[in-house]
C-alpha atoms as a PDB file:
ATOM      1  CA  UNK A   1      17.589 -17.557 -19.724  1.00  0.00           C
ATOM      2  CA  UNK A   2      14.930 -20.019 -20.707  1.00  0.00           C
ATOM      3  CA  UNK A   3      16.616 -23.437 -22.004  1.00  0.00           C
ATOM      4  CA  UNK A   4      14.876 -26.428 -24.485  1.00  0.00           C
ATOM      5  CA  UNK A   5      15.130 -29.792 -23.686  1.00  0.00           C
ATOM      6  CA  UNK A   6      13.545 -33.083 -24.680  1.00  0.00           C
ATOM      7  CA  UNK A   7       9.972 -34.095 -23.293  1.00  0.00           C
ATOM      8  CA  UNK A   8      11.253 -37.588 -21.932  1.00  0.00           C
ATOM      9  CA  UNK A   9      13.530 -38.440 -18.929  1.00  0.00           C
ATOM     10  CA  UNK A  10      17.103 -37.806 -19.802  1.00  0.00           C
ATOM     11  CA  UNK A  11      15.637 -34.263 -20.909  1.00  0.00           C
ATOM     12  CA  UNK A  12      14.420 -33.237 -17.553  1.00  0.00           C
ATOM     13  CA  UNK A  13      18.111 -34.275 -16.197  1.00  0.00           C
ATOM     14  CA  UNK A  14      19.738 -32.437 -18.783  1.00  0.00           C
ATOM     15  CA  UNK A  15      17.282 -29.697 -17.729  1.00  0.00           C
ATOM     16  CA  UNK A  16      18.270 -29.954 -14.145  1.00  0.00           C
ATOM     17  CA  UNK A  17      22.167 -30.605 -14.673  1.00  0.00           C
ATOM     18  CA  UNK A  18      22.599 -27.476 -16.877  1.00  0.00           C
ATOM     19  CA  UNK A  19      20.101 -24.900 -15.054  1.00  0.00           C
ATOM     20  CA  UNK A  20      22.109 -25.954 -12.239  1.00  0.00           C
ATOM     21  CA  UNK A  21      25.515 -24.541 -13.742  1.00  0.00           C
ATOM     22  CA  UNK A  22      24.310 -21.617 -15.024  1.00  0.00           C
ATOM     23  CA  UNK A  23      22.917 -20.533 -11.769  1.00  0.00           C
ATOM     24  CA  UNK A  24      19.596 -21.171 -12.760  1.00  0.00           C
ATOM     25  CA  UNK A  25      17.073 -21.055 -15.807  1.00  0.00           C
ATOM     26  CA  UNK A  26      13.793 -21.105 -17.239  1.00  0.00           C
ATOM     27  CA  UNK A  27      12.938 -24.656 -18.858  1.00  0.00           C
ATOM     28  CA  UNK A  28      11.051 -25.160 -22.075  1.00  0.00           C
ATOM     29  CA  UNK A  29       9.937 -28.854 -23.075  1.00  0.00           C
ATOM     30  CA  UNK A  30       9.618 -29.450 -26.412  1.00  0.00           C
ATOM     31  CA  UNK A  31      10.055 -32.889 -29.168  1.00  0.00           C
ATOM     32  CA  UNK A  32      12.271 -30.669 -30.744  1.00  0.00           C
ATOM     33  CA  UNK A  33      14.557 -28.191 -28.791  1.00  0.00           C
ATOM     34  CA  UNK A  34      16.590 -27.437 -31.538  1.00  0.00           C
ATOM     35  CA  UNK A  35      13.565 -25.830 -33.271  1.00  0.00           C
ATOM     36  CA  UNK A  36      12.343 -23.969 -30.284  1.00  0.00           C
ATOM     37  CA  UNK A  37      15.896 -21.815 -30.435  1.00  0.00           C
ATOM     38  CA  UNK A  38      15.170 -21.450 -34.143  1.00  0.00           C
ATOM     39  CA  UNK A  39      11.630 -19.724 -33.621  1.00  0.00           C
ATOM     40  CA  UNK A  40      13.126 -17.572 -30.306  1.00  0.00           C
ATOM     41  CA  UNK A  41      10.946 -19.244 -27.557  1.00  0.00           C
ATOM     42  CA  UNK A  42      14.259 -20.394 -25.846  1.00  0.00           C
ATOM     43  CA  UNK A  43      17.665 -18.871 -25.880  1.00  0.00           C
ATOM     44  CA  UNK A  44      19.329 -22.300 -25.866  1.00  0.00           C
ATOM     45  CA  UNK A  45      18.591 -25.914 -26.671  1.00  0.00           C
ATOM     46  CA  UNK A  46      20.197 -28.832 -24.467  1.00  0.00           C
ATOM     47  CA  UNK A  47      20.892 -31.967 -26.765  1.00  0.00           C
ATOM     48  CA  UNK A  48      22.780 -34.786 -26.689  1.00  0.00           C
ATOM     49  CA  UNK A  49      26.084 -34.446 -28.603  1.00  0.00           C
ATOM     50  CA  UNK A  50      24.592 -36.324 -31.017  1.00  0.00           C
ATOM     51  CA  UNK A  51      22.359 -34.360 -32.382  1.00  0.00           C
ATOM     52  CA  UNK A  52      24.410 -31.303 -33.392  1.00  0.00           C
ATOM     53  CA  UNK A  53      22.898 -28.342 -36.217  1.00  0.00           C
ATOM     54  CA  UNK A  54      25.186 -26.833 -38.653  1.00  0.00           C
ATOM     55  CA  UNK A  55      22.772 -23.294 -37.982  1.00  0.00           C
ATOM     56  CA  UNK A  56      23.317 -23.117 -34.470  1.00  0.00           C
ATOM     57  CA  UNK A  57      26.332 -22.390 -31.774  1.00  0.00           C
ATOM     58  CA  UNK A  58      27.948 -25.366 -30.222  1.00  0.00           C
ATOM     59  CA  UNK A  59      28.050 -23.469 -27.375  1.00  0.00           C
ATOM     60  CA  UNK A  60      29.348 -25.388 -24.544  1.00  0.00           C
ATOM     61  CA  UNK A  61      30.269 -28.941 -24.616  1.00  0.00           C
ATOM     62  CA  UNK A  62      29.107 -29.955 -21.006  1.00  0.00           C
ATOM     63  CA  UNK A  63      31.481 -32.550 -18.979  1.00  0.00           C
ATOM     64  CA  UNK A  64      31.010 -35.992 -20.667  1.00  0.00           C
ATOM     65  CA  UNK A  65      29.518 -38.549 -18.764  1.00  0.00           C
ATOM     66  CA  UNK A  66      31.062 -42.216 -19.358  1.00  0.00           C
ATOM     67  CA  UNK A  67      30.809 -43.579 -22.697  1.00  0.00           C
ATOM     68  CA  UNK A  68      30.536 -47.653 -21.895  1.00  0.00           C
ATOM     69  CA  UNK A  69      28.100 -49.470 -23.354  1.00  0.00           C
ATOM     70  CA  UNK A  70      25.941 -51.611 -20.586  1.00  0.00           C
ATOM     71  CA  UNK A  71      23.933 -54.806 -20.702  1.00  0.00           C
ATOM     72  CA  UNK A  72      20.767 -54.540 -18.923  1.00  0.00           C
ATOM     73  CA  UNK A  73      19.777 -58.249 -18.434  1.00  0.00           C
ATOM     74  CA  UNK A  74      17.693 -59.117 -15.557  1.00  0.00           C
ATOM     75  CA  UNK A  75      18.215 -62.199 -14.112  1.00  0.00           C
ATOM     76  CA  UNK A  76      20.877 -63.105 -16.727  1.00  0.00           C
ATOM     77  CA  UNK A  77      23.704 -61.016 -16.073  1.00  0.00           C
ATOM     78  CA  UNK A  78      26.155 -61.464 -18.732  1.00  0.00           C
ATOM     79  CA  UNK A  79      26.361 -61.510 -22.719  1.00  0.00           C
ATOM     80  CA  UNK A  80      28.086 -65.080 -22.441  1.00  0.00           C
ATOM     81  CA  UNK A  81      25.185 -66.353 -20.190  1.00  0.00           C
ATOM     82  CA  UNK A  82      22.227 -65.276 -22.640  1.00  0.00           C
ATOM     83  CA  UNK A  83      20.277 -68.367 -24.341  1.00  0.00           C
ATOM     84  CA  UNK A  84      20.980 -69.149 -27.424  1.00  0.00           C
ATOM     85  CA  UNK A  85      18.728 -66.801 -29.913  1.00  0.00           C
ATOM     86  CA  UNK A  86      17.819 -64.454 -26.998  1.00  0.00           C
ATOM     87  CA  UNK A  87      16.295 -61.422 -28.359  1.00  0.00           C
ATOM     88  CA  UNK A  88      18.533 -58.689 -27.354  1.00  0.00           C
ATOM     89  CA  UNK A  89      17.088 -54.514 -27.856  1.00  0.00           C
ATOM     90  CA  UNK A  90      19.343 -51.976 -29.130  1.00  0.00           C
ATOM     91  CA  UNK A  91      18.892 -48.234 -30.380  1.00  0.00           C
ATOM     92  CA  UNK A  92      21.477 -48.394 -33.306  1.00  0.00           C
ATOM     93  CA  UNK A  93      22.610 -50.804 -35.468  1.00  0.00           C
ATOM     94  CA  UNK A  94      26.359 -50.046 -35.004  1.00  0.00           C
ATOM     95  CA  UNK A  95      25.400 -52.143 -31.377  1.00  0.00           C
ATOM     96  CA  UNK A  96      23.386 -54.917 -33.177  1.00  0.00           C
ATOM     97  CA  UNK A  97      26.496 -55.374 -35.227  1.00  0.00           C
ATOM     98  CA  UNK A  98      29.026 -55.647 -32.837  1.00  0.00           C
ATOM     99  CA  UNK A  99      26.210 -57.953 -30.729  1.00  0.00           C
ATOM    100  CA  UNK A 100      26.154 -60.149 -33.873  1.00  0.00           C
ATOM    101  CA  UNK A 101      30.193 -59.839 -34.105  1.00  0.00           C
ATOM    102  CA  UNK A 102      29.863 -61.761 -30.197  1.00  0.00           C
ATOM    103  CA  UNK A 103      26.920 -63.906 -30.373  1.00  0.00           C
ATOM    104  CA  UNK A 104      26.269 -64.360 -33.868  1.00  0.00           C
ATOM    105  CA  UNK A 105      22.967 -66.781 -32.437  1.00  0.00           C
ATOM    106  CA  UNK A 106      21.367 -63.590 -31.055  1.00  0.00           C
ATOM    107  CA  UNK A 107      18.351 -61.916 -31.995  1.00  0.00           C
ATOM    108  CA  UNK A 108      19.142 -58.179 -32.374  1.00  0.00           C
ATOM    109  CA  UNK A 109      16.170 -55.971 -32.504  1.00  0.00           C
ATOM    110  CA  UNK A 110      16.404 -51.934 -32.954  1.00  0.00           C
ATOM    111  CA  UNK A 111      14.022 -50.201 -30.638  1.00  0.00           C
ATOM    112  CA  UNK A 112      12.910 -46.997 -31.494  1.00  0.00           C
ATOM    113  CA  UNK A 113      12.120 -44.444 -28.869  1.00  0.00           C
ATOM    114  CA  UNK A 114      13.583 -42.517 -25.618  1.00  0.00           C
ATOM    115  CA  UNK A 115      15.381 -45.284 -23.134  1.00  0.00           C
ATOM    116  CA  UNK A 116      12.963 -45.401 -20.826  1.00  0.00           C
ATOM    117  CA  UNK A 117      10.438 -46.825 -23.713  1.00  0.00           C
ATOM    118  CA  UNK A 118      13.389 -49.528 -24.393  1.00  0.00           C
ATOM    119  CA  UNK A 119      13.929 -50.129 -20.777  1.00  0.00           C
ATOM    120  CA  UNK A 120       9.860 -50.817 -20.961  1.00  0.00           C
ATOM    121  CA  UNK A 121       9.882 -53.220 -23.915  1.00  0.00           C
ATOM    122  CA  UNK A 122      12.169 -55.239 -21.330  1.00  0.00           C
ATOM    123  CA  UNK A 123      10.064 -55.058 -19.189  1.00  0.00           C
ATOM    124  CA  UNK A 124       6.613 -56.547 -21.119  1.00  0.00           C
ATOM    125  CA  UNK A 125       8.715 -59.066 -22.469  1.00  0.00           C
ATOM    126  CA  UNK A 126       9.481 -58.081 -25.846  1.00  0.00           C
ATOM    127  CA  UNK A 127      13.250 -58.786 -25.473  1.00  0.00           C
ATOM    128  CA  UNK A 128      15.596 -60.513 -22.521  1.00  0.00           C
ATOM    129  CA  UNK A 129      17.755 -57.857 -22.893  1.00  0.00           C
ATOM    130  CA  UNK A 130      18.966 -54.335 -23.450  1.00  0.00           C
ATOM    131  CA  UNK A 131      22.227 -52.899 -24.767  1.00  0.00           C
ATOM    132  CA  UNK A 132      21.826 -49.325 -23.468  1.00  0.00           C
ATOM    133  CA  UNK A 133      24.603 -46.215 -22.888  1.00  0.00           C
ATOM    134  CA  UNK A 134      25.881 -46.780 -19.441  1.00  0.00           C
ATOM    135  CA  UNK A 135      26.030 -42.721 -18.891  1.00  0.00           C
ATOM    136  CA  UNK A 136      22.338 -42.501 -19.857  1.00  0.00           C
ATOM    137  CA  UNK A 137      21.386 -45.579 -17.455  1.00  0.00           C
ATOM    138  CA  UNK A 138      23.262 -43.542 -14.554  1.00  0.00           C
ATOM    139  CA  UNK A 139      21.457 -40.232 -15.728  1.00  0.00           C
ATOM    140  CA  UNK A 140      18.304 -41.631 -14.932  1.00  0.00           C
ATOM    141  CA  UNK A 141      19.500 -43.459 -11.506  1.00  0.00           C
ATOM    142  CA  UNK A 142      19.342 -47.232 -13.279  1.00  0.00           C
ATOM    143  CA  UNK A 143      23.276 -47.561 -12.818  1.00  0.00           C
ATOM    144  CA  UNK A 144      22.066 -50.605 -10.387  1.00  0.00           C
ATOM    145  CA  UNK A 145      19.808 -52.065 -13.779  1.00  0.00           C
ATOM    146  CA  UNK A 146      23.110 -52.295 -15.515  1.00  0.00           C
ATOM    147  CA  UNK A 147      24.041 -56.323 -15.325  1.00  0.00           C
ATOM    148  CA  UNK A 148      27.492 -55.701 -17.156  1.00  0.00           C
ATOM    149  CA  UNK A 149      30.029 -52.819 -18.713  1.00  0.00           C
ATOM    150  CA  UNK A 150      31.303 -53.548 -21.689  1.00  0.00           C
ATOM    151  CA  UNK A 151      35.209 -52.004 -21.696  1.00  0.00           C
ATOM    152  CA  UNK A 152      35.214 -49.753 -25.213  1.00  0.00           C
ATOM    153  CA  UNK A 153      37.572 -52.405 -27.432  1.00  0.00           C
ATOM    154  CA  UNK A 154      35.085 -55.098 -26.634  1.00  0.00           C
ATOM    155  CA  UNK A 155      32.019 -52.848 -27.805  1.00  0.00           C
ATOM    156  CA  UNK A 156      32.550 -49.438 -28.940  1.00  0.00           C
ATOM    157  CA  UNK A 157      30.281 -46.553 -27.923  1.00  0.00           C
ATOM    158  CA  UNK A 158      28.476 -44.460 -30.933  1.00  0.00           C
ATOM    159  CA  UNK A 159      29.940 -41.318 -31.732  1.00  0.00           C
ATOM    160  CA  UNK A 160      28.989 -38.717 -29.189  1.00  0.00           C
ATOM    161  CA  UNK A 161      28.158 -40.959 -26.974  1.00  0.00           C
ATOM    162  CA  UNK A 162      27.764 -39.079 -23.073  1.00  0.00           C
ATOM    163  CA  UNK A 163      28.320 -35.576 -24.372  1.00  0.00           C
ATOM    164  CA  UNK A 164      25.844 -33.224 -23.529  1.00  0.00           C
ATOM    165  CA  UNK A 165      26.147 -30.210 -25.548  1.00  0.00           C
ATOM    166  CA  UNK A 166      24.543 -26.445 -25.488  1.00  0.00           C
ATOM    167  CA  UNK A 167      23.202 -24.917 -28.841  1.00  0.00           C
ATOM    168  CA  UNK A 168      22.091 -21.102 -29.170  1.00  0.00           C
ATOM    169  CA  UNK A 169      21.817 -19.238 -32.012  1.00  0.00           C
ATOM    170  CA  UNK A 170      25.057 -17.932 -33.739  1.00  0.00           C
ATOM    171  CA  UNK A 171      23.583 -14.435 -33.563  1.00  0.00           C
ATOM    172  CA  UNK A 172      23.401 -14.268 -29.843  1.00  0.00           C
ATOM    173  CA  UNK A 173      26.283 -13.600 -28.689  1.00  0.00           C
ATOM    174  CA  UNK A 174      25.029 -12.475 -24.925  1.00  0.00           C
ATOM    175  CA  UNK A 175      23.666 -16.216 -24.622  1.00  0.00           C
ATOM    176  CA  UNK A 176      26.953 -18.027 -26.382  1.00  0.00           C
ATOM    177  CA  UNK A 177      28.833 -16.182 -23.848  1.00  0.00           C
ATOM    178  CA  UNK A 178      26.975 -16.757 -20.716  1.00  0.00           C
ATOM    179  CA  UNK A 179      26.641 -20.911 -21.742  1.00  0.00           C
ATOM    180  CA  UNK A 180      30.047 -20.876 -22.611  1.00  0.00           C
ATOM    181  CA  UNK A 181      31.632 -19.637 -19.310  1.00  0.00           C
ATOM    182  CA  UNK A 182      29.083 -21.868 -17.607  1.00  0.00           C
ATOM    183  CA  UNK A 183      29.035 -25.179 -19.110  1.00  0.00           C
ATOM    184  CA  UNK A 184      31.698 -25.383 -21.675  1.00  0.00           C
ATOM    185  CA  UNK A 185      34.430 -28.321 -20.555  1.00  0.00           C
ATOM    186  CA  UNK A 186      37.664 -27.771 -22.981  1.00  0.00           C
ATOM    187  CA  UNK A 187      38.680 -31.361 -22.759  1.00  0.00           C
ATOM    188  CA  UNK A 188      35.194 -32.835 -23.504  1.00  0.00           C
ATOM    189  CA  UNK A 189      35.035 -29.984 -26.217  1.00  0.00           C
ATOM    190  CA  UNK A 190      38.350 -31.442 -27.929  1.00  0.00           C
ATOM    191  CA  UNK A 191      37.442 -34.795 -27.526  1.00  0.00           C
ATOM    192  CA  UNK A 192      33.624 -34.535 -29.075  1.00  0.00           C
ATOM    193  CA  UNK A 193      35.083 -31.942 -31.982  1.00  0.00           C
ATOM    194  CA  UNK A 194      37.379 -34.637 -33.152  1.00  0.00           C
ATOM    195  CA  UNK A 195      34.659 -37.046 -33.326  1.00  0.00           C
ATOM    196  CA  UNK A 196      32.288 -35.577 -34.810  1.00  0.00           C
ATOM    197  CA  UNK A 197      34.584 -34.364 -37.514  1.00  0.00           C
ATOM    198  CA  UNK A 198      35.548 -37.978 -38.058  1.00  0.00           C
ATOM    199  CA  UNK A 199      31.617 -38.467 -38.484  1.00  0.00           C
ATOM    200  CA  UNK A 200      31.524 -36.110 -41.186  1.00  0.00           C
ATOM    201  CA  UNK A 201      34.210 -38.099 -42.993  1.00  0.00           C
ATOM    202  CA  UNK A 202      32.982 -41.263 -42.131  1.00  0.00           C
ATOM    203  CA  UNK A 203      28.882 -41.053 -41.873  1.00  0.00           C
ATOM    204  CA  UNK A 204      28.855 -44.927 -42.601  1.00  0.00           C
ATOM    205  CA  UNK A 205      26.453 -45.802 -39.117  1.00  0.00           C
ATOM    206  CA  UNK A 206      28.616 -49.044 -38.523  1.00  0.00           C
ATOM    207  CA  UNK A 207      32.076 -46.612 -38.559  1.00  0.00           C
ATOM    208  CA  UNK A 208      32.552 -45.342 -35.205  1.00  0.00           C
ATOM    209  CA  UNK A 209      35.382 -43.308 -32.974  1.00  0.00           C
ATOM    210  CA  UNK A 210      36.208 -42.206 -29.670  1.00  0.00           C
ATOM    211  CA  UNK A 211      38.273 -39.545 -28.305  1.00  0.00           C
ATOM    212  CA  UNK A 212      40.340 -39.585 -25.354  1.00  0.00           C
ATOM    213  CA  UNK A 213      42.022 -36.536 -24.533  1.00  0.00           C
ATOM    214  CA  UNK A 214      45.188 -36.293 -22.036  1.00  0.00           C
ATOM    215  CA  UNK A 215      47.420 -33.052 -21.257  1.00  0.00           C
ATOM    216  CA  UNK A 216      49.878 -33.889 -23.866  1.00  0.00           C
ATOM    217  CA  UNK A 217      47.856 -36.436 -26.713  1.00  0.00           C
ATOM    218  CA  UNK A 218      44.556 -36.792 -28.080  1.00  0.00           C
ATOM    219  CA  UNK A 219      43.724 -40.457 -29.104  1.00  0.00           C
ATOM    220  CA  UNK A 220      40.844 -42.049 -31.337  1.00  0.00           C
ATOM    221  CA  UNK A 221      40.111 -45.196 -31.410  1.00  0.00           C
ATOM    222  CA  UNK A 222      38.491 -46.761 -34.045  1.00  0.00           C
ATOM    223  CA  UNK A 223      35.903 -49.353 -35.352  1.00  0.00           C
ATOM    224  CA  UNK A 224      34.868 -50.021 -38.534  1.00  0.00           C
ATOM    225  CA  UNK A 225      32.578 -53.377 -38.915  1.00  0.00           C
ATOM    226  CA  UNK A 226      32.762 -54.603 -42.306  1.00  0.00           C
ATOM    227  CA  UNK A 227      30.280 -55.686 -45.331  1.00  0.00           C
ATOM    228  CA  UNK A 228      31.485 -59.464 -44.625  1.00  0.00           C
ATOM    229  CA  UNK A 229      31.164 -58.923 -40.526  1.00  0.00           C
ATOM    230  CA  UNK A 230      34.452 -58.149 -39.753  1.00  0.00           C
ATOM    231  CA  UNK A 231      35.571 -55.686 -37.357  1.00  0.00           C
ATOM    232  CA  UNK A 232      38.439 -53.814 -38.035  1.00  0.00           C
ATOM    233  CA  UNK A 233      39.970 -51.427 -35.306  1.00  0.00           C
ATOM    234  CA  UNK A 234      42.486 -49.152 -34.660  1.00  0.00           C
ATOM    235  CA  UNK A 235      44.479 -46.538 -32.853  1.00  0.00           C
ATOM    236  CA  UNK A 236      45.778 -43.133 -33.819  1.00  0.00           C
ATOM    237  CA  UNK A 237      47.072 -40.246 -31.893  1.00  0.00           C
ATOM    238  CA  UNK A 238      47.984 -36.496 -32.209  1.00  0.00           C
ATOM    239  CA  UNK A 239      49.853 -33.920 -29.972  1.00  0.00           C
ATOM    240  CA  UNK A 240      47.028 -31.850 -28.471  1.00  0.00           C
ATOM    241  CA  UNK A 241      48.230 -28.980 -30.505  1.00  0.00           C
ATOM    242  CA  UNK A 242      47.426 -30.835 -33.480  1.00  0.00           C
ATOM    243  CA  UNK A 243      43.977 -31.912 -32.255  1.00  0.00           C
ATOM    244  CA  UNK A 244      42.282 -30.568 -35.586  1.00  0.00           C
ATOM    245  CA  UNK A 245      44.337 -32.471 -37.819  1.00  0.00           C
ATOM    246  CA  UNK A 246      43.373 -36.161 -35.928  1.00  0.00           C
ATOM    247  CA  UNK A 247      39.962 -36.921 -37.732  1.00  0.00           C
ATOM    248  CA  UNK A 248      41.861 -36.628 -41.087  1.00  0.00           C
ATOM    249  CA  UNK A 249      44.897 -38.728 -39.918  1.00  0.00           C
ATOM    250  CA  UNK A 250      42.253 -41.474 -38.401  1.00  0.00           C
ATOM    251  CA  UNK A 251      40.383 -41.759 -41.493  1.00  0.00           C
ATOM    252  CA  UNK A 252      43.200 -42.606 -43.645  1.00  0.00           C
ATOM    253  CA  UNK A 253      45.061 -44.932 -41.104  1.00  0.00           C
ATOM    254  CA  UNK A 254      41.128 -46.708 -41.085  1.00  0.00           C
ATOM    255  CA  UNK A 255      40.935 -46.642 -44.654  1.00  0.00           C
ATOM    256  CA  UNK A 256      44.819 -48.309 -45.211  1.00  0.00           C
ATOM    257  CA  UNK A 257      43.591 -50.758 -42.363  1.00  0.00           C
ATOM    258  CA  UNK A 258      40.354 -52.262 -43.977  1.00  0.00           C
ATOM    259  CA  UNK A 259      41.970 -53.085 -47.282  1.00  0.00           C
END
């Protein structure tokens, strides 16, 4: 089986983590691995959960790594202890706006790029610090880099964020099945499902959710950041049988909640 990952760092670990469960596999590098499934010159892409396509197979949703944001801060440590109108890097703006929720004085800049280019616009100065996914930081052996955790209701993770997820072609069903009884993780599945159906009803980027899946409940929590700044969060919950129905639920609990 020959699989498509990224060209950057957390590709060649997603390369390594998922040839590993499936006993092995050819590895294609590619910007785009989605594509390379699409044209046949790899049987399955490897992707962050993230970066789902409606034309191809979810199909395995790989173990999810932790989904805590991280502060990467040298010398620093801690949000509290950054000078007043630090420049602080981010990849989204659902972090620069829960960063300006915090410490309204900061400097929020989106970097563009993989993390190691973010982690290197630290380094040359560009910003003091970096607001990075913890899982991806520990992916890459940088869990040491991270100078604090942010627990989820202080600063919520983007949707997706440390699922790993396995696309092939809907047509192959060989491949589908092999991933599937590989990779595939039913509890990550159920969490990442429900949040990425909550995307599709909420695709504002400063609306976020996520799951959190136990043997008899699945729970989303919620953040919505307002036009004015506010944030607005919440709780809702479903038995796991109902898991399909949450996103729905969630969405109109969020919308009764930010009125």
């Amino acid at each position: 089986m020959t699989i498509a990952v990224s060209n950057d760092a957390l590709g060649a670990w997603r390369a390594a983590w998922v040839g590993e469960l499936l006993g092995g596999a050819t590895v294609l590098t590619c910007p785009d691995p989605a594509a390379a499934v699409r044209s046949g010159k790899a049987d399955a892409a490897v992707v962050s959960a993230e970066n789902l396509c409606a034309d191809l197979e979810p199909a395995a949703f790989c173990e999810r790594g932790d989904v805590r944001e991280a502060l990467v801060a040298p010398s620093i440590g801690t949000l509290e202890h950054l000078p007043e109108g630090a420049r602080v890097g981010t990849s989204t703006l659902l972090r620069a706006a829960q960063l300006a929720e915090l410490r309204p004085d900061l400097q929020c800049v989106v970097l563009e790029g993989p993390l190691e280019d973010q982690l290197t616009a630290l380094d040359e100065g560009k910003v003091v610090a970096v607001v990075a996914a913890y899982a991806d930081l520990s992916r890459l052996g940088l869990t040491e880099a991270a100078t604090e955790i942010f627990a989820p209701e202080l600063v919520m993770p983007p949707i997706g964020q440390g699922g790993t997820v396995v696309l092939c072609r809907k047509d192959d069903i060989e491949s589908c099945a092999r991933v599937n009884e590989a990779c595939d993780h039913f509890p990550t599945r159920r969490e990442l499902i429900c949040e990425l159906q909550f995307r599709r009803l909420n695709p504002d980027p400063l609306t976020t959710a996520c799951a959190l899946a136990s043997d008899r409940f699945l729970y989303l929590f919620m953040l919505q950041i307002t036009p004015k700044g506010k944030a607005v969060r919440i709780r809702s919950s479903v038995p796991v049988g109902e898991a399909a129905t949450l996103a729905t639920l969630a969405t109109r609990e969020l919308s009764a909640a930010g009125q």
